[in-house]
Structures are given as C-alpha cells and as structure tokens.
Protein backbone atom coordinates (compact mmCIF):
# COMPACT_ATOMS: atom_id res chain seq x y z
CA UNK A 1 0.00 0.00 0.00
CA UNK A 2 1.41 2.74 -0.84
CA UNK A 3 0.97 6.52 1.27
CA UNK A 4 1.11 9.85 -0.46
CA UNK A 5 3.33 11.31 1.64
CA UNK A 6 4.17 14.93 0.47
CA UNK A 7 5.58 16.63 2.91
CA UNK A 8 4.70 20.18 1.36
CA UNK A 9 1.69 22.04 3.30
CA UNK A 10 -0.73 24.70 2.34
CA UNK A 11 -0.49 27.01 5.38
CA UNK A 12 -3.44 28.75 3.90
CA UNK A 13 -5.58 26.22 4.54
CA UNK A 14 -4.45 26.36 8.28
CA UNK A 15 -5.20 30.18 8.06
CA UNK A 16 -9.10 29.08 7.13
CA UNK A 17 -9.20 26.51 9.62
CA UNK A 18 -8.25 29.27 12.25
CA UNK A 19 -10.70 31.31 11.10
CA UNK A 20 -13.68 28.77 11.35
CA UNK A 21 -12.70 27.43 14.18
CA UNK A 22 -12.87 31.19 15.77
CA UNK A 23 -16.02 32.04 13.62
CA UNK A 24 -17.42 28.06 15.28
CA UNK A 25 -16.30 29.16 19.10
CA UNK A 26 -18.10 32.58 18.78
CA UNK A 27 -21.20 30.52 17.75
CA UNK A 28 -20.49 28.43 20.75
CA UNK A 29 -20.14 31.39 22.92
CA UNK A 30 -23.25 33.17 21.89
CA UNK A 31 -25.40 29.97 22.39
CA UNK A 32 -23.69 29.34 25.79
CA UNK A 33 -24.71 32.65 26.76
CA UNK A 34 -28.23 32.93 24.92
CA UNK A 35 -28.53 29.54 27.09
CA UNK A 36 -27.17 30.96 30.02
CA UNK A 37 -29.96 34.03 29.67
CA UNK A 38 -32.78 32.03 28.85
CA UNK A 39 -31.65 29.66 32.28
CA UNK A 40 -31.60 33.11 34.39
CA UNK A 41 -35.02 34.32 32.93
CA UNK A 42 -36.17 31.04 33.90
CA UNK A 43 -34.70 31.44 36.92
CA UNK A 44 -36.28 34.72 37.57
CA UNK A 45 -39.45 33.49 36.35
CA UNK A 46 -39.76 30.90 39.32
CA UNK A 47 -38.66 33.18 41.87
CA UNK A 48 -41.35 35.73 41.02
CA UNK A 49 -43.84 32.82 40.90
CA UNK A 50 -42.84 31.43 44.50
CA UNK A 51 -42.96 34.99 45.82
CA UNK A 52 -46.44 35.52 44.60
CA UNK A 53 -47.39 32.01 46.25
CA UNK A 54 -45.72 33.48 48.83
CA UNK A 55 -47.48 36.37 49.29
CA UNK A 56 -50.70 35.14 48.46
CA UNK A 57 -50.31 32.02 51.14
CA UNK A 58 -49.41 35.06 53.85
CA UNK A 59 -52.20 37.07 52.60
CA UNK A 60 -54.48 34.33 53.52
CA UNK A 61 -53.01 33.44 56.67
CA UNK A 62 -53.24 37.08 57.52
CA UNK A 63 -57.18 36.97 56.54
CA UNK A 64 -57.60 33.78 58.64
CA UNK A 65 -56.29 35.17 61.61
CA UNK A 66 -58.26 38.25 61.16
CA UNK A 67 -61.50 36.08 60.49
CA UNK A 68 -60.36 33.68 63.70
CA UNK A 69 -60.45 36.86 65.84
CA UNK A 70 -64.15 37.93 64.53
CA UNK A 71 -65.37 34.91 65.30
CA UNK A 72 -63.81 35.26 69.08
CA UNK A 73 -64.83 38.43 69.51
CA UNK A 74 -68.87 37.52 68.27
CA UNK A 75 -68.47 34.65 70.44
CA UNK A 76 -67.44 37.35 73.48
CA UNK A 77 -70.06 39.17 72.53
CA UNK A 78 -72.86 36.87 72.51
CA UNK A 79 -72.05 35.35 75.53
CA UNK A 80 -71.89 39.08 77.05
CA UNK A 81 -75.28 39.75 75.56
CA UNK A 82 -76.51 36.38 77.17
CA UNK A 83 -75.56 37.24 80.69
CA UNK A 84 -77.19 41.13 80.30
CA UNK A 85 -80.64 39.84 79.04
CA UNK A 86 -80.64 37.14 82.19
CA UNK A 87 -79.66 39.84 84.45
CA UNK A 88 -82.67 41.87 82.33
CA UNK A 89 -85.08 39.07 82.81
CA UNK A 90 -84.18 38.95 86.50
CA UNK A 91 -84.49 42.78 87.13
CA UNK A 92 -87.88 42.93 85.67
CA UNK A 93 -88.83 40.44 87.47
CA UNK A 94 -87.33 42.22 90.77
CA UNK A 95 -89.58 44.87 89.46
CA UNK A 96 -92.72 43.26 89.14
CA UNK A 97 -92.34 41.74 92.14
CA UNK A 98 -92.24 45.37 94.02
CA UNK A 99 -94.76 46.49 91.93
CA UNK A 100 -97.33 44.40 92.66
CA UNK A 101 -100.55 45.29 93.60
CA UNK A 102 -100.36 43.55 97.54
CA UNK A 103 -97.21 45.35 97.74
CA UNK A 104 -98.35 48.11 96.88
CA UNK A 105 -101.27 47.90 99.29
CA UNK A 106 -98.61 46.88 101.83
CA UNK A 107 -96.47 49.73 101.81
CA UNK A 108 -99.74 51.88 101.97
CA UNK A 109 -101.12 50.80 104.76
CA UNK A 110 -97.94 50.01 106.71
CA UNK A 111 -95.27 53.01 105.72
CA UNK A 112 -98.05 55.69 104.58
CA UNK A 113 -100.73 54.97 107.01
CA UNK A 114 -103.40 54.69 104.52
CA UNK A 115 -106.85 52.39 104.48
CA UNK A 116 -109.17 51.03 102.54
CA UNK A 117 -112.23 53.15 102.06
CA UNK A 118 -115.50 52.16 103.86
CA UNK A 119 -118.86 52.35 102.37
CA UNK A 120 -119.86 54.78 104.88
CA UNK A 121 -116.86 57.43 103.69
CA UNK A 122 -118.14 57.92 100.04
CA UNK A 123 -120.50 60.41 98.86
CA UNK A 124 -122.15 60.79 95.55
CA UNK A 125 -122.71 64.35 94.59
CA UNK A 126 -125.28 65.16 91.67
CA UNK A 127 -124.75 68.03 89.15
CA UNK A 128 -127.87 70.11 87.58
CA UNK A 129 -125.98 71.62 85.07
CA UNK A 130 -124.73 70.73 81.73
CA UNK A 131 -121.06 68.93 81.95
CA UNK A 132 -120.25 69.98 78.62
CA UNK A 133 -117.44 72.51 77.84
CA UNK A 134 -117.35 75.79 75.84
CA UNK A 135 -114.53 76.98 74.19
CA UNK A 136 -113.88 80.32 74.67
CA UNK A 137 -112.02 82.44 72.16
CA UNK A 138 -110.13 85.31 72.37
CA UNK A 139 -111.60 88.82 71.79
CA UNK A 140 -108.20 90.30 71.23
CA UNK A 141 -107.15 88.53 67.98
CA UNK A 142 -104.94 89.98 65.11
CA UNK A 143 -105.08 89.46 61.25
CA UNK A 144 -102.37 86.42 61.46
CA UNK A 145 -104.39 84.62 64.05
CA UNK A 146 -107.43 84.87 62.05
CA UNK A 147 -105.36 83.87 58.45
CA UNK A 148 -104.06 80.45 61.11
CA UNK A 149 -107.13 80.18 62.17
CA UNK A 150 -108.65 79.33 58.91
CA UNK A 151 -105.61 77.37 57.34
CA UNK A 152 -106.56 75.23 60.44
CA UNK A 153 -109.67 74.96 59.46
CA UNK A 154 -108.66 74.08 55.78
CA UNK A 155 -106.63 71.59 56.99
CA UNK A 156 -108.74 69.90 59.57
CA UNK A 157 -111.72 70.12 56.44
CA UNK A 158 -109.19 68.22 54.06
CA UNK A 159 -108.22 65.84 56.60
CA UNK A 160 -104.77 66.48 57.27
C-alpha cells in the first residue's frame, strides 16, 4: 500500500481553519450565553412565581387570623349579651315583684298609714248643670291669628 506522503503544506488552509474554528467558538459562545440568559429568565421566572405564592399564602393566613379573631370576639359578645338579658329578665322580674298590687297595698297601709275606704266614707254628689265645655275664644285677635285660624280649618276640612 502505498501513502502519499508529500511533505509540502498549504499554510493557507491552516489560516481558514483558524478562522472557522474562531467564527465556530463565537457561535459556541453566543449559544452558551443565549442559554445561560434564557436559564436566568427562567430562573427569575420561578422566583417571582414562589414569591407571589408566597405572598398570596401570607395574605391568607393574615385573613384567617383576622376572620379567627371575629369569630372570638362575636363569640365574646354573645355570651356578654346572654348574661345582660338574664340579668334583664331577672331585674324585671325584681320589678314586678315590688310592683305588685299587695305590695303596693302593703307599703300603703304600713309606711303611709293609709286604708281602705268604707262604704260609709263615700259620697255621691249630683250636678244640675250641663257637663259639657265651651270653648272660649279670644276677643283680642290679630289678622295672622285669624289667616291660622282658617288654614286650620282648611286643613282639619281636608283631613290632614
């Protein structure tokens, strides 16, 4: 077998290989990096993400806790308004109690001194006269009592 062995070289053809070789590692380079941006904005991308979760998961945590206490504090409250309508209940009934009608007649006859009427203390007393009543008016009245006088009277003819 014979080899071609020719020991002459085109250094030119070095010169091109240079050049792609550089024009090939640029290309490398600008991938590397266009990788190396698009892994970042990835990257970024879940970090934003997990801080919104984040947020969010506190901003319902905070609303919990907020709701947790309104449901103490109505709990408070009813129990509060419990115990003041019992107390209520019980102080009306206090009050109906001392304002009853034996103890009423009880602290009449025993602190004021007073009795029961007999038949023998009451006296009937007949009128002649009519028991109706007469207005009277005024003989002293001006114009604007006379103009209110009728608007009454307007008003109490209408109905109002």
């Amino acid at each position: 077998m014979a080899v071609n062995m020719n020991l002459a070289y085109e250094y030119e053809n070095y010169d091109m290989l240079d050049e792609h070789e550089e024009k090939y590692a640029e290309k490398i380079r600008r991938k590397r990096s266009a990788n190396k941006r698009r892994k970042f904005a990835a990257n970024m991308k879940i970090v934003i993400a997990a801080i919104i979760v984040l947020a969010l998961f506190s901003i319902m945590t905070y609303g919990r806790v907020e709701l947790s206490k309104l449901y103490t504090d109505n709990t408070e409250l009813q129990s509060q308004l419990t115990t003041l309508q019992n107390e209520n209940i019980s102080l009306e009934s206090e009050l109906a109690q001392k304002t009853g009608l034996t103890k009423v007649e009880d602290f009449a006859e025993n602190q004021l001194g007073l009795q029961k009427l007999d038949k023998s203390q009451i006296e009937y007393v007949e009128i002649d006269e009519k028991t109706t009543a007469e207005v009277v008016t005024p003989e002293d009245s001006n114009i604007f009592v006379k103009i209110k006088d009728w608007f009454k009277g307007a008003l109490e003819y209408l109905g109002l």
